[in-house]
N, C-alpha and C. Protein backbone atom coordinates (compact mmCIF):
# COMPACT_ATOMS: atom_id res chain seq x y z
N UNK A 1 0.81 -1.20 0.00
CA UNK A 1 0.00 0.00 0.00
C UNK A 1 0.85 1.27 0.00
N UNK A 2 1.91 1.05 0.48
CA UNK A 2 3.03 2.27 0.53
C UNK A 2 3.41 2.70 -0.92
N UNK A 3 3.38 2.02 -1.62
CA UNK A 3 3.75 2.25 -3.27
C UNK A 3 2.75 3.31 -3.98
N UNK A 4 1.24 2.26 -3.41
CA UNK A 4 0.30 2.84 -3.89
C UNK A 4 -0.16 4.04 -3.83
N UNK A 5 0.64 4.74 -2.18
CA UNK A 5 0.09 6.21 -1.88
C UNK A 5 0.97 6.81 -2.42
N UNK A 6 2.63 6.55 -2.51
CA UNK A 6 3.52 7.09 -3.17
C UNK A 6 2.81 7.68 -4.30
N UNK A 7 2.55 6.54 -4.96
CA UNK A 7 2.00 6.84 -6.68
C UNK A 7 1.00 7.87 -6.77
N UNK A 8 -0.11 7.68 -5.50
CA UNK A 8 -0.96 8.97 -5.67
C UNK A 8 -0.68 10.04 -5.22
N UNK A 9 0.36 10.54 -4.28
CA UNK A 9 1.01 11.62 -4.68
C UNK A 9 1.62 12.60 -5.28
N UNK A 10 2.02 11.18 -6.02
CA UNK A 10 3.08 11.87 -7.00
C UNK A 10 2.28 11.94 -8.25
N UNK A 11 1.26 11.45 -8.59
CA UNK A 11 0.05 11.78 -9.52
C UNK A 11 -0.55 13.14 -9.70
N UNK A 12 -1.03 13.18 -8.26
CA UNK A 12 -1.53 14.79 -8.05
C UNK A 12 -0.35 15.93 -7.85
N UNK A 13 0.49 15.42 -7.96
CA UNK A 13 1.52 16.88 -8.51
C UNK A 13 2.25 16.38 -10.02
N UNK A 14 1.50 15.67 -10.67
CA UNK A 14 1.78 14.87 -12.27
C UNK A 14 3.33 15.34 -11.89
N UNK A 15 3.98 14.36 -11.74
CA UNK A 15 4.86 13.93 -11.18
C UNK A 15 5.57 12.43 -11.48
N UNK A 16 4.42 11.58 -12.43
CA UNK A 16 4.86 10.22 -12.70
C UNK A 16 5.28 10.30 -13.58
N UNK A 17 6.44 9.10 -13.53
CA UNK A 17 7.07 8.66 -15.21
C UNK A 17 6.07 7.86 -15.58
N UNK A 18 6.23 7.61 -16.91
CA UNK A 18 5.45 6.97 -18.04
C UNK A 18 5.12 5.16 -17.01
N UNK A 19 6.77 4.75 -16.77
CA UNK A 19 6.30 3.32 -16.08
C UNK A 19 5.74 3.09 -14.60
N UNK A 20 5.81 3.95 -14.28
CA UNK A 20 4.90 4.36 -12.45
C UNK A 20 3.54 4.51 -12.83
N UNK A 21 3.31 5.31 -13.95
CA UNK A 21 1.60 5.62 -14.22
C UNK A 21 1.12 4.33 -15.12
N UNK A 22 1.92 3.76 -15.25
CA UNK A 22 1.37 2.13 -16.11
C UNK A 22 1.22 1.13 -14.68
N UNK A 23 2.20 1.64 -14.25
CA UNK A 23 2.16 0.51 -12.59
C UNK A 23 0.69 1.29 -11.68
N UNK A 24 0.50 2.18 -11.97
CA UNK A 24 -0.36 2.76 -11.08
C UNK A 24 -2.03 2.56 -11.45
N UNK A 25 -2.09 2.20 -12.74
CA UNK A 25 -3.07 2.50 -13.35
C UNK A 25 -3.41 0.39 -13.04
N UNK A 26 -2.66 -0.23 -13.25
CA UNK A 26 -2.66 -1.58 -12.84
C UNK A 26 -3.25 -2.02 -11.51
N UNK A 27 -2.55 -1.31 -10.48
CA UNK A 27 -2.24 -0.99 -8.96
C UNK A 27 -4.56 -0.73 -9.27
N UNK A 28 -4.40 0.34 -9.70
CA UNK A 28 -5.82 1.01 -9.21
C UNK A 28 -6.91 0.30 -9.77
N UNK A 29 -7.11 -0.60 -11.12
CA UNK A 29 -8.12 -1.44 -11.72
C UNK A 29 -7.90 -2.62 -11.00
N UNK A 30 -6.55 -3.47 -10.17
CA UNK A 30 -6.85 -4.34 -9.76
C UNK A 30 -7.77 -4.34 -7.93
N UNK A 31 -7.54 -2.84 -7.26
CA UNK A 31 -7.94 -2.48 -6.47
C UNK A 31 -9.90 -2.51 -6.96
N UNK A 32 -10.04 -2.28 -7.96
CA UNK A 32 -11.80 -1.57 -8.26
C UNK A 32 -11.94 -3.40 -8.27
N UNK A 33 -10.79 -3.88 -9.10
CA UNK A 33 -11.85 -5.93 -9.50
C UNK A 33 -11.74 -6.65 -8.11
N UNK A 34 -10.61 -6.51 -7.01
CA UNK A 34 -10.75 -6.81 -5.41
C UNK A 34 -11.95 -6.13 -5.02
N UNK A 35 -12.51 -4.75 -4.59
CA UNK A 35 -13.37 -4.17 -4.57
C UNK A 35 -14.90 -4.98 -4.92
N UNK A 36 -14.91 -4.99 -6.13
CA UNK A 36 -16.06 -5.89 -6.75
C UNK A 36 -16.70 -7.26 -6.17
N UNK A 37 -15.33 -7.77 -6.34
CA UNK A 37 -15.04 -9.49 -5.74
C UNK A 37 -15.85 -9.74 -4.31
N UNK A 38 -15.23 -8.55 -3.38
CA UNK A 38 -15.21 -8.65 -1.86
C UNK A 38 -17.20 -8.35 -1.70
N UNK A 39 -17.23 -7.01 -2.97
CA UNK A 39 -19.27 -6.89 -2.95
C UNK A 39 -20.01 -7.71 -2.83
N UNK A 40 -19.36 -8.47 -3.83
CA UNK A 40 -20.31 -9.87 -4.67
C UNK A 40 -20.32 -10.51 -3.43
N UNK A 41 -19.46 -11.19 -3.12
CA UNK A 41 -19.03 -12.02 -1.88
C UNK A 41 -19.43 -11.76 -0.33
N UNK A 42 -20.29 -10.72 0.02
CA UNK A 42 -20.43 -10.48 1.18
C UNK A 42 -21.78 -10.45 0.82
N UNK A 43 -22.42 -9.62 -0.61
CA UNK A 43 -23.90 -9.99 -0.82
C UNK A 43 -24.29 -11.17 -0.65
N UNK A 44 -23.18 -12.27 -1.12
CA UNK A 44 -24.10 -13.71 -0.94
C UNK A 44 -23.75 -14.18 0.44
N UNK A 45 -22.98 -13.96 1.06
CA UNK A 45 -23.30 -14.45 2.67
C UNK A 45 -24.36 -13.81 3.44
N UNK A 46 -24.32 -14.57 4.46
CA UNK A 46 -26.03 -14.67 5.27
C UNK A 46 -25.18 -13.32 6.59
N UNK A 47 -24.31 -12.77 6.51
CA UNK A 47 -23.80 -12.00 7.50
C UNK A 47 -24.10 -10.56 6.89
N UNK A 48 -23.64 -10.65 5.72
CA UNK A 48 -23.94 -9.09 5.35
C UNK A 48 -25.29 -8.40 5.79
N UNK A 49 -25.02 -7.38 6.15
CA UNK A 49 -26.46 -6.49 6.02
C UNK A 49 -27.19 -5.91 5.01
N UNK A 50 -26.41 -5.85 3.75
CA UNK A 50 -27.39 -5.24 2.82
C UNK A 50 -27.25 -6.65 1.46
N UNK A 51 -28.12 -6.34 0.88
CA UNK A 51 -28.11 -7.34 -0.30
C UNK A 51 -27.11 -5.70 -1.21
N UNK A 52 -26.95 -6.99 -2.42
CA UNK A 52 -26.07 -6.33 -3.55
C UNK A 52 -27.36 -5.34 -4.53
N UNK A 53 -28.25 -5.75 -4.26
CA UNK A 53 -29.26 -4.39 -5.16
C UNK A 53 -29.58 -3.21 -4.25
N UNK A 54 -29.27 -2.77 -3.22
CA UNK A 54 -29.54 -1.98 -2.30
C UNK A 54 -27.99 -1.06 -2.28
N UNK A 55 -27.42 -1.64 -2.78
CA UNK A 55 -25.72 -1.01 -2.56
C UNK A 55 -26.52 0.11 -3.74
């Protein structure tokens, strides 16, 4: 995660080289498909509180 804030720092003062903003842009779509994964996955357990159409 330390990489990752690096990178968004140095984003918001455009500040990245070409291969940091390819690593970053990787870094951040695999963060949104974990994200997704963890939705799906807590909608179908009997613990969650909300179903996935209410999100």
């Amino acid at each position: 995660m330390l990489r990752c804030a690096n990178y968004e720092s140095k984003k918001k003062a455009d500040a990245l080289t070409p291969e940091e903003e390819a690593e970053y842009v990787g870094i951040s779509e695999l963060e949104r498909i974990f994200t997704l994964i963890n939705a799906q996955l807590a909608a179908k357990s009997k613990w969650c509180p909300n179903k996935l159409e209410d999100l």
